[in-house]
PDB file of N, CA and C in Angstrom:
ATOM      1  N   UNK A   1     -12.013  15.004 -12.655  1.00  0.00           N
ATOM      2  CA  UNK A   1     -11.878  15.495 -11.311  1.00  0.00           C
ATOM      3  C   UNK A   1     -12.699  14.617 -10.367  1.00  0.00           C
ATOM      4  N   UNK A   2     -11.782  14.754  -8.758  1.00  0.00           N
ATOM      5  CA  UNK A   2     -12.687  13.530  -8.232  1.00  0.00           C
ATOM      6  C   UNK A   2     -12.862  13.829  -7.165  1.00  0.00           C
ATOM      7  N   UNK A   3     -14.532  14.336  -6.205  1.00  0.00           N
ATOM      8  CA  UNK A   3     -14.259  14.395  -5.072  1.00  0.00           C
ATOM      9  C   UNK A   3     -14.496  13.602  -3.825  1.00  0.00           C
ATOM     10  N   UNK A   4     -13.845  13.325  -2.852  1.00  0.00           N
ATOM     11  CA  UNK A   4     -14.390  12.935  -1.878  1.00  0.00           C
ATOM     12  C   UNK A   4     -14.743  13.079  -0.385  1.00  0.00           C
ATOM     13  N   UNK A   5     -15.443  12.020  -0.249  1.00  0.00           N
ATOM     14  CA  UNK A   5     -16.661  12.652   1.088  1.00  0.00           C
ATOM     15  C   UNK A   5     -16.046  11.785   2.276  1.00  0.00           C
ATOM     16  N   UNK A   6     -15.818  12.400   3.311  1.00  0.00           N
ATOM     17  CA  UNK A   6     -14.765  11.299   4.579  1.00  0.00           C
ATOM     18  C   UNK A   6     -15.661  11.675   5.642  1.00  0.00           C
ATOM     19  N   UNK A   7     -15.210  10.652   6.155  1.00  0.00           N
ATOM     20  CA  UNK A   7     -16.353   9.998   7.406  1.00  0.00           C
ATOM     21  C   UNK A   7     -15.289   9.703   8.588  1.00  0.00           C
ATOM     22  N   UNK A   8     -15.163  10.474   9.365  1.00  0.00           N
ATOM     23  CA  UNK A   8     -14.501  10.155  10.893  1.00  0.00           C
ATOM     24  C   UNK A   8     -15.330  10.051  12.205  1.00  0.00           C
ATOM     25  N   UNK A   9     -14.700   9.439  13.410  1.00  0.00           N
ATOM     26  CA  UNK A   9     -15.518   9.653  14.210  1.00  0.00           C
ATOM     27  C   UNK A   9     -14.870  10.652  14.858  1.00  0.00           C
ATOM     28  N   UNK A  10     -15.252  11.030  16.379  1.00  0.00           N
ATOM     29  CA  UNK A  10     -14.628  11.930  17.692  1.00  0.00           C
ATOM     30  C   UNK A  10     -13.418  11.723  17.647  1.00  0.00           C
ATOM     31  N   UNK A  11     -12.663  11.128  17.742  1.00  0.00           N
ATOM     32  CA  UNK A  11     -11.229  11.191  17.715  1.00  0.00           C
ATOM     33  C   UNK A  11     -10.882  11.437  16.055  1.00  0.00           C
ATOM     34  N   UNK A  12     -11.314  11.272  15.369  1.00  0.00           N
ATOM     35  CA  UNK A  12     -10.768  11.181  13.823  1.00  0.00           C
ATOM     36  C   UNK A  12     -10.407  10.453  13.451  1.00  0.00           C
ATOM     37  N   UNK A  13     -11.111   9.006  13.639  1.00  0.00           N
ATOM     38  CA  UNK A  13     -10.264   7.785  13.263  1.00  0.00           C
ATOM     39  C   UNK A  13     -11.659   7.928  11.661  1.00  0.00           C
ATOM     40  N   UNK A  14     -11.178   7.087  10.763  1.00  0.00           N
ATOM     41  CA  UNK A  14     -11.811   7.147   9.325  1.00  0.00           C
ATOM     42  C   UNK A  14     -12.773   6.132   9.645  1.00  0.00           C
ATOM     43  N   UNK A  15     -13.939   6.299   9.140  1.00  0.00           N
ATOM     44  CA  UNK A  15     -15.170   5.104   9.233  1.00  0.00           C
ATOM     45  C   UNK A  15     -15.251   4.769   7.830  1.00  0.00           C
ATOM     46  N   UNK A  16     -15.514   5.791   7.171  1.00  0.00           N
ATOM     47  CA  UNK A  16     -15.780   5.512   5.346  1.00  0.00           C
ATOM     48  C   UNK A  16     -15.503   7.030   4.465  1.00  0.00           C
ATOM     49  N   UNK A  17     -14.976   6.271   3.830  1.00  0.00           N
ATOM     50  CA  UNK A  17     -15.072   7.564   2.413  1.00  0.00           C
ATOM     51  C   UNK A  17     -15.190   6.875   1.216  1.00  0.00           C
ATOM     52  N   UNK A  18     -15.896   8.052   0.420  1.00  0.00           N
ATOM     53  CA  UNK A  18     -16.727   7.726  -0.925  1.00  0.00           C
ATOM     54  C   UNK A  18     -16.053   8.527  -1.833  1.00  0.00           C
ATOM     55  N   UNK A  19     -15.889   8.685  -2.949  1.00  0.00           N
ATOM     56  CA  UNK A  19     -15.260   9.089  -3.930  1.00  0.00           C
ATOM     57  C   UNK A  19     -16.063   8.688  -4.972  1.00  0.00           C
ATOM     58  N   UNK A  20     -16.168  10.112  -5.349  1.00  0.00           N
ATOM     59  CA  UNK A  20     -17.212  10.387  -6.831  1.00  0.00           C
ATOM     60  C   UNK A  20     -16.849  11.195  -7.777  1.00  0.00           C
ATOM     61  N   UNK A  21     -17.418  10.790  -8.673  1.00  0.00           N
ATOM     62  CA  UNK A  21     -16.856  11.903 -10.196  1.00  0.00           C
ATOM     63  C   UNK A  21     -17.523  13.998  -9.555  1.00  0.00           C
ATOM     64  N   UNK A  22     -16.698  14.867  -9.877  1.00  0.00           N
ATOM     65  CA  UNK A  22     -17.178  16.079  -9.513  1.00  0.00           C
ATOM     66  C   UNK A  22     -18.449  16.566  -9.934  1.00  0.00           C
ATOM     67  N   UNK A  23     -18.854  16.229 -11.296  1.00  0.00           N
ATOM     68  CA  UNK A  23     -20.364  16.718 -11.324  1.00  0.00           C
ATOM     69  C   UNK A  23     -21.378  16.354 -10.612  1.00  0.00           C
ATOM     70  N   UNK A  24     -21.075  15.259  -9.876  1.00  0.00           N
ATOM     71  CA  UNK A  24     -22.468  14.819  -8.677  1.00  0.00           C
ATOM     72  C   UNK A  24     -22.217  15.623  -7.368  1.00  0.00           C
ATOM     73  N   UNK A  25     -23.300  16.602  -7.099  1.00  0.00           N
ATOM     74  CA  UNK A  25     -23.838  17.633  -6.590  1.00  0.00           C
ATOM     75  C   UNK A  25     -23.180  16.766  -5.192  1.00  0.00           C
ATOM     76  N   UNK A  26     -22.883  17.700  -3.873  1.00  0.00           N
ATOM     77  CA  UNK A  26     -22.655  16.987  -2.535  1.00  0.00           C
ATOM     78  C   UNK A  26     -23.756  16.622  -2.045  1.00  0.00           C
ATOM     79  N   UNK A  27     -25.079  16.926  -2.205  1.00  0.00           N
ATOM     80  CA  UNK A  27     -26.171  16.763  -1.476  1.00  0.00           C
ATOM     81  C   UNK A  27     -26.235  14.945  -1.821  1.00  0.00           C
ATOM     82  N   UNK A  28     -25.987  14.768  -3.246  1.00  0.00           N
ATOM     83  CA  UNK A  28     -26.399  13.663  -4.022  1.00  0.00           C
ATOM     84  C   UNK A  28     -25.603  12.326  -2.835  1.00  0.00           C
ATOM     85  N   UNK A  29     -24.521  13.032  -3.208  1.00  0.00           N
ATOM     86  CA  UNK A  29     -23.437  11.967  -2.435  1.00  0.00           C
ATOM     87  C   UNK A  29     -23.591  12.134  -0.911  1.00  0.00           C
ATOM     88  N   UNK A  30     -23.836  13.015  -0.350  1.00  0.00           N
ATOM     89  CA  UNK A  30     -24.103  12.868   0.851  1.00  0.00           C
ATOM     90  C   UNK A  30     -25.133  12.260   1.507  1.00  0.00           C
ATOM     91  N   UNK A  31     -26.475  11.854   0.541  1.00  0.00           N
ATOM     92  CA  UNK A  31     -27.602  11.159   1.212  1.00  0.00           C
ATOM     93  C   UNK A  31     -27.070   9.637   0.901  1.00  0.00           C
ATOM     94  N   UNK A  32     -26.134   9.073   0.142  1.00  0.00           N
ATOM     95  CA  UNK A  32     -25.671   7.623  -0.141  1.00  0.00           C
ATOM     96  C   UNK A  32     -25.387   7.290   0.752  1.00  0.00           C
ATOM     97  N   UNK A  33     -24.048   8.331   1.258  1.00  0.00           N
ATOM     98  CA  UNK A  33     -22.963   7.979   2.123  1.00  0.00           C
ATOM     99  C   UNK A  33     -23.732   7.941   3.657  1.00  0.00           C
ATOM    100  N   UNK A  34     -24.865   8.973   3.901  1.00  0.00           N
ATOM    101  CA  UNK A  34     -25.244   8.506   5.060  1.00  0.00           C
ATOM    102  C   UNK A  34     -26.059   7.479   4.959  1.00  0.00           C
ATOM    103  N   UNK A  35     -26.520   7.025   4.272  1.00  0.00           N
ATOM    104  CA  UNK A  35     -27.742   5.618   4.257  1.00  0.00           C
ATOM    105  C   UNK A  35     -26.298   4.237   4.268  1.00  0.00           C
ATOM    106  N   UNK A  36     -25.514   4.715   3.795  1.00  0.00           N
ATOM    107  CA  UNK A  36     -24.216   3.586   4.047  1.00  0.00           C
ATOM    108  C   UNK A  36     -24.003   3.611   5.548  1.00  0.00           C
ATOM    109  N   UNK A  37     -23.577   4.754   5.774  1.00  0.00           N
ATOM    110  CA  UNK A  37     -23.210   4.884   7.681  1.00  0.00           C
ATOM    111  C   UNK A  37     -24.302   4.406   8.473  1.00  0.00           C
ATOM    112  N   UNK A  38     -25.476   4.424   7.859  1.00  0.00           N
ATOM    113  CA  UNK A  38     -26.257   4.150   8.861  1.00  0.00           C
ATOM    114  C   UNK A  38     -26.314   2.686   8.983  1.00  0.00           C
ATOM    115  N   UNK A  39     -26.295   1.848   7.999  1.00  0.00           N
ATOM    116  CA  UNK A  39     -26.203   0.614   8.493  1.00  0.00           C
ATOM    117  C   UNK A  39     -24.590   0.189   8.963  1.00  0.00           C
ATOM    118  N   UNK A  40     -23.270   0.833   8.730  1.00  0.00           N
ATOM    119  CA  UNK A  40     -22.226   0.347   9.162  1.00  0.00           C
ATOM    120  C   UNK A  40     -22.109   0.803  11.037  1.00  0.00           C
ATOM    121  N   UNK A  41     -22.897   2.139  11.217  1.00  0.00           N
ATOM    122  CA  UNK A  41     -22.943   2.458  13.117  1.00  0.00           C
ATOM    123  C   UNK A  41     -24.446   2.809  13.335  1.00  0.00           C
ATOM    124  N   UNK A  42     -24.883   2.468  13.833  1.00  0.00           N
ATOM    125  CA  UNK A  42     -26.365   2.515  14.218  1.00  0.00           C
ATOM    126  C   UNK A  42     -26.441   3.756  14.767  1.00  0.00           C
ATOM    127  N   UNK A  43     -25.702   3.771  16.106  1.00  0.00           N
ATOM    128  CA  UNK A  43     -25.772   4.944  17.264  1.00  0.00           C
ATOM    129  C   UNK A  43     -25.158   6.299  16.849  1.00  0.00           C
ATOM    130  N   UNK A  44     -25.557   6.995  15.825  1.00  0.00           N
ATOM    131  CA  UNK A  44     -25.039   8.452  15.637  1.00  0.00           C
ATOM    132  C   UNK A  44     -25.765   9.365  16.135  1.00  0.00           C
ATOM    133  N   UNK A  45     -24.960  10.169  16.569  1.00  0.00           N
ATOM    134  CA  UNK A  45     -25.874  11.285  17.665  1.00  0.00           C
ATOM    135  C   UNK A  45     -25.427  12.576  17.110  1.00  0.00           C
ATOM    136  N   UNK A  46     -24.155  12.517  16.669  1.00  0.00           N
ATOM    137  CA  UNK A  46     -24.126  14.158  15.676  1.00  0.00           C
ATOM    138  C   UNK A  46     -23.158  13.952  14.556  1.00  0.00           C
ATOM    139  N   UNK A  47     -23.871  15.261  13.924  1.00  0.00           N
ATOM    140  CA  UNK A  47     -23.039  15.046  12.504  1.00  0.00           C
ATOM    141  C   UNK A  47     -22.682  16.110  12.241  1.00  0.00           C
ATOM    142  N   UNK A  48     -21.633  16.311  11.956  1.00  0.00           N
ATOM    143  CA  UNK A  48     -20.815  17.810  11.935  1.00  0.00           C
ATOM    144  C   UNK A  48     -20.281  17.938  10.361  1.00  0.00           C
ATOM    145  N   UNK A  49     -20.957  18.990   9.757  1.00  0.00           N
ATOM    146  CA  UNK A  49     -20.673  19.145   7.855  1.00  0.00           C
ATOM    147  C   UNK A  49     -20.092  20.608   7.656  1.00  0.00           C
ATOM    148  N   UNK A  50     -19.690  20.442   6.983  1.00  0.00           N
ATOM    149  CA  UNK A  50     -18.794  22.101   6.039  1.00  0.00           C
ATOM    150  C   UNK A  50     -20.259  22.587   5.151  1.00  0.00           C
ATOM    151  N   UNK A  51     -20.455  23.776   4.449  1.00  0.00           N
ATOM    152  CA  UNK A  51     -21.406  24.667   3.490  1.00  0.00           C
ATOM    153  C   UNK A  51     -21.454  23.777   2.671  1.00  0.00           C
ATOM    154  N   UNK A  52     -20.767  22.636   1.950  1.00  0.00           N
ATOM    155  CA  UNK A  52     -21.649  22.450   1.053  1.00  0.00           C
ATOM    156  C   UNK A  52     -22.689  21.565   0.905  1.00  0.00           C
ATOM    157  N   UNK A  53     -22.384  20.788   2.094  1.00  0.00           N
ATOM    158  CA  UNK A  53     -24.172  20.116   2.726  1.00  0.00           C
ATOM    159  C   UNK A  53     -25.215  20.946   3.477  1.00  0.00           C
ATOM    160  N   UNK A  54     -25.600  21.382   2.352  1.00  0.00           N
ATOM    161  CA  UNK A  54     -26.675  22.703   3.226  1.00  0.00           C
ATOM    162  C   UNK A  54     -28.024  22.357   2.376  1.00  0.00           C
ATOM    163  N   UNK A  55     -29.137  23.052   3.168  1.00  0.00           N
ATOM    164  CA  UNK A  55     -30.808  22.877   2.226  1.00  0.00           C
ATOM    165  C   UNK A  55     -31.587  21.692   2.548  1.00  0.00           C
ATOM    166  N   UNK A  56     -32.162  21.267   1.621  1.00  0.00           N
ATOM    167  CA  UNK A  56     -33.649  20.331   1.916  1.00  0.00           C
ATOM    168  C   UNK A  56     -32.703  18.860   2.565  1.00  0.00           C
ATOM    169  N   UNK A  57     -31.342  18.236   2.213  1.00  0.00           N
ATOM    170  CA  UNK A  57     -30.385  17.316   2.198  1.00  0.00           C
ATOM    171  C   UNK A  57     -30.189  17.195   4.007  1.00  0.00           C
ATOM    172  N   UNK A  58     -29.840  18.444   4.678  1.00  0.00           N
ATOM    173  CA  UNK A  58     -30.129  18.528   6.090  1.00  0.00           C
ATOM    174  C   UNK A  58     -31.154  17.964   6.665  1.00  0.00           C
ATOM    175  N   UNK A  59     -32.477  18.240   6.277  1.00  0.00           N
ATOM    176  CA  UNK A  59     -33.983  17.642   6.848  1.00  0.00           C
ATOM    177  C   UNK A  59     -33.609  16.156   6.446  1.00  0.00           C
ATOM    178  N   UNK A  60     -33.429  15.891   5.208  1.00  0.00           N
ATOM    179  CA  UNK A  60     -33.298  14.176   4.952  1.00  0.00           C
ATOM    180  C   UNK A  60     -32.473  13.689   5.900  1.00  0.00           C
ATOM    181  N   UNK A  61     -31.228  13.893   6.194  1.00  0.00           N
ATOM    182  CA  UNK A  61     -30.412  12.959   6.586  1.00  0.00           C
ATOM    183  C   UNK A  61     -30.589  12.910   8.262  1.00  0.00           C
ATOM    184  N   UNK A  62     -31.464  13.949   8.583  1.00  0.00           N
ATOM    185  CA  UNK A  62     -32.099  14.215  10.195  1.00  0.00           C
ATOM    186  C   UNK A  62     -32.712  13.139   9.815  1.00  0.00           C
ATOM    187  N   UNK A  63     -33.445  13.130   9.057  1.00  0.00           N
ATOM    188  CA  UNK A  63     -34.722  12.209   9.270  1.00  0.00           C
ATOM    189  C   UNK A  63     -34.182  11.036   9.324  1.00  0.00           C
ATOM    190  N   UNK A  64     -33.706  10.215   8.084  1.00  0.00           N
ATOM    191  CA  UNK A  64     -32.778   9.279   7.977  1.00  0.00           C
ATOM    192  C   UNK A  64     -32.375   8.465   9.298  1.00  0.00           C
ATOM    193  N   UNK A  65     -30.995   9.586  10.131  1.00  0.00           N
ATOM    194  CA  UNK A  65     -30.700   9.077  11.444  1.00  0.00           C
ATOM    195  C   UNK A  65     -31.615   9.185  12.527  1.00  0.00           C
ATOM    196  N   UNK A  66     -32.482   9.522  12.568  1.00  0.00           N
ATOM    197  CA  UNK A  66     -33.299   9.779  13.499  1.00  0.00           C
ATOM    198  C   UNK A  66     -33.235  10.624  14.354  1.00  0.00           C
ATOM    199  N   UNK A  67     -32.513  11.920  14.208  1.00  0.00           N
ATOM    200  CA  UNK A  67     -31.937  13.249  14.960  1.00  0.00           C
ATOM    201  C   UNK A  67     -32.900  14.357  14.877  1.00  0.00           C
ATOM    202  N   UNK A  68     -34.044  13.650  14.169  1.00  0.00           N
ATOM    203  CA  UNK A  68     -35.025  14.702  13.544  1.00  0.00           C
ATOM    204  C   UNK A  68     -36.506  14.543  13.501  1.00  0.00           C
ATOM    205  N   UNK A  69     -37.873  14.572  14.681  1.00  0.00           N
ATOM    206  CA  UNK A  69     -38.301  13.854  15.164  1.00  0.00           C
ATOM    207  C   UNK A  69     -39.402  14.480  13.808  1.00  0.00           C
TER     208      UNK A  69
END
């Protein structure tokens, strides 16, 4: 099983998606995929996620982009 993690901007055009085997937790894949985004767009100002990026993974990826002083 395989899931993956998609990356659009405001209009919904696709920036990146990642595709991973299902046992790696979303938090796991979600701190990759944003340390990827962050060097492919510098200027992110919001990030809009579904429940299963929830918990300590939120504070990181604030911190990460810098949305999180």
């Amino acid at each position: 099983m395989i899931k993956r993690h998609v990356v659009v901007d405001k209009n919904g055009f696709l920036l990146t998606v990642m595709a991973i085997i299902a046992c790696v937790h979303d938090t796991k894949a979600a701190h990759l995929l944003v340390r990827y985004l962050r060097k492919l767009c510098c200027n992110i100002k919001v990030i809009l996620a579904d429940a299963g990026y929830r918990g300590e993974i939120v504070d990181r990826i604030k911190t990460a982009c810098g949305l999180y002083p």
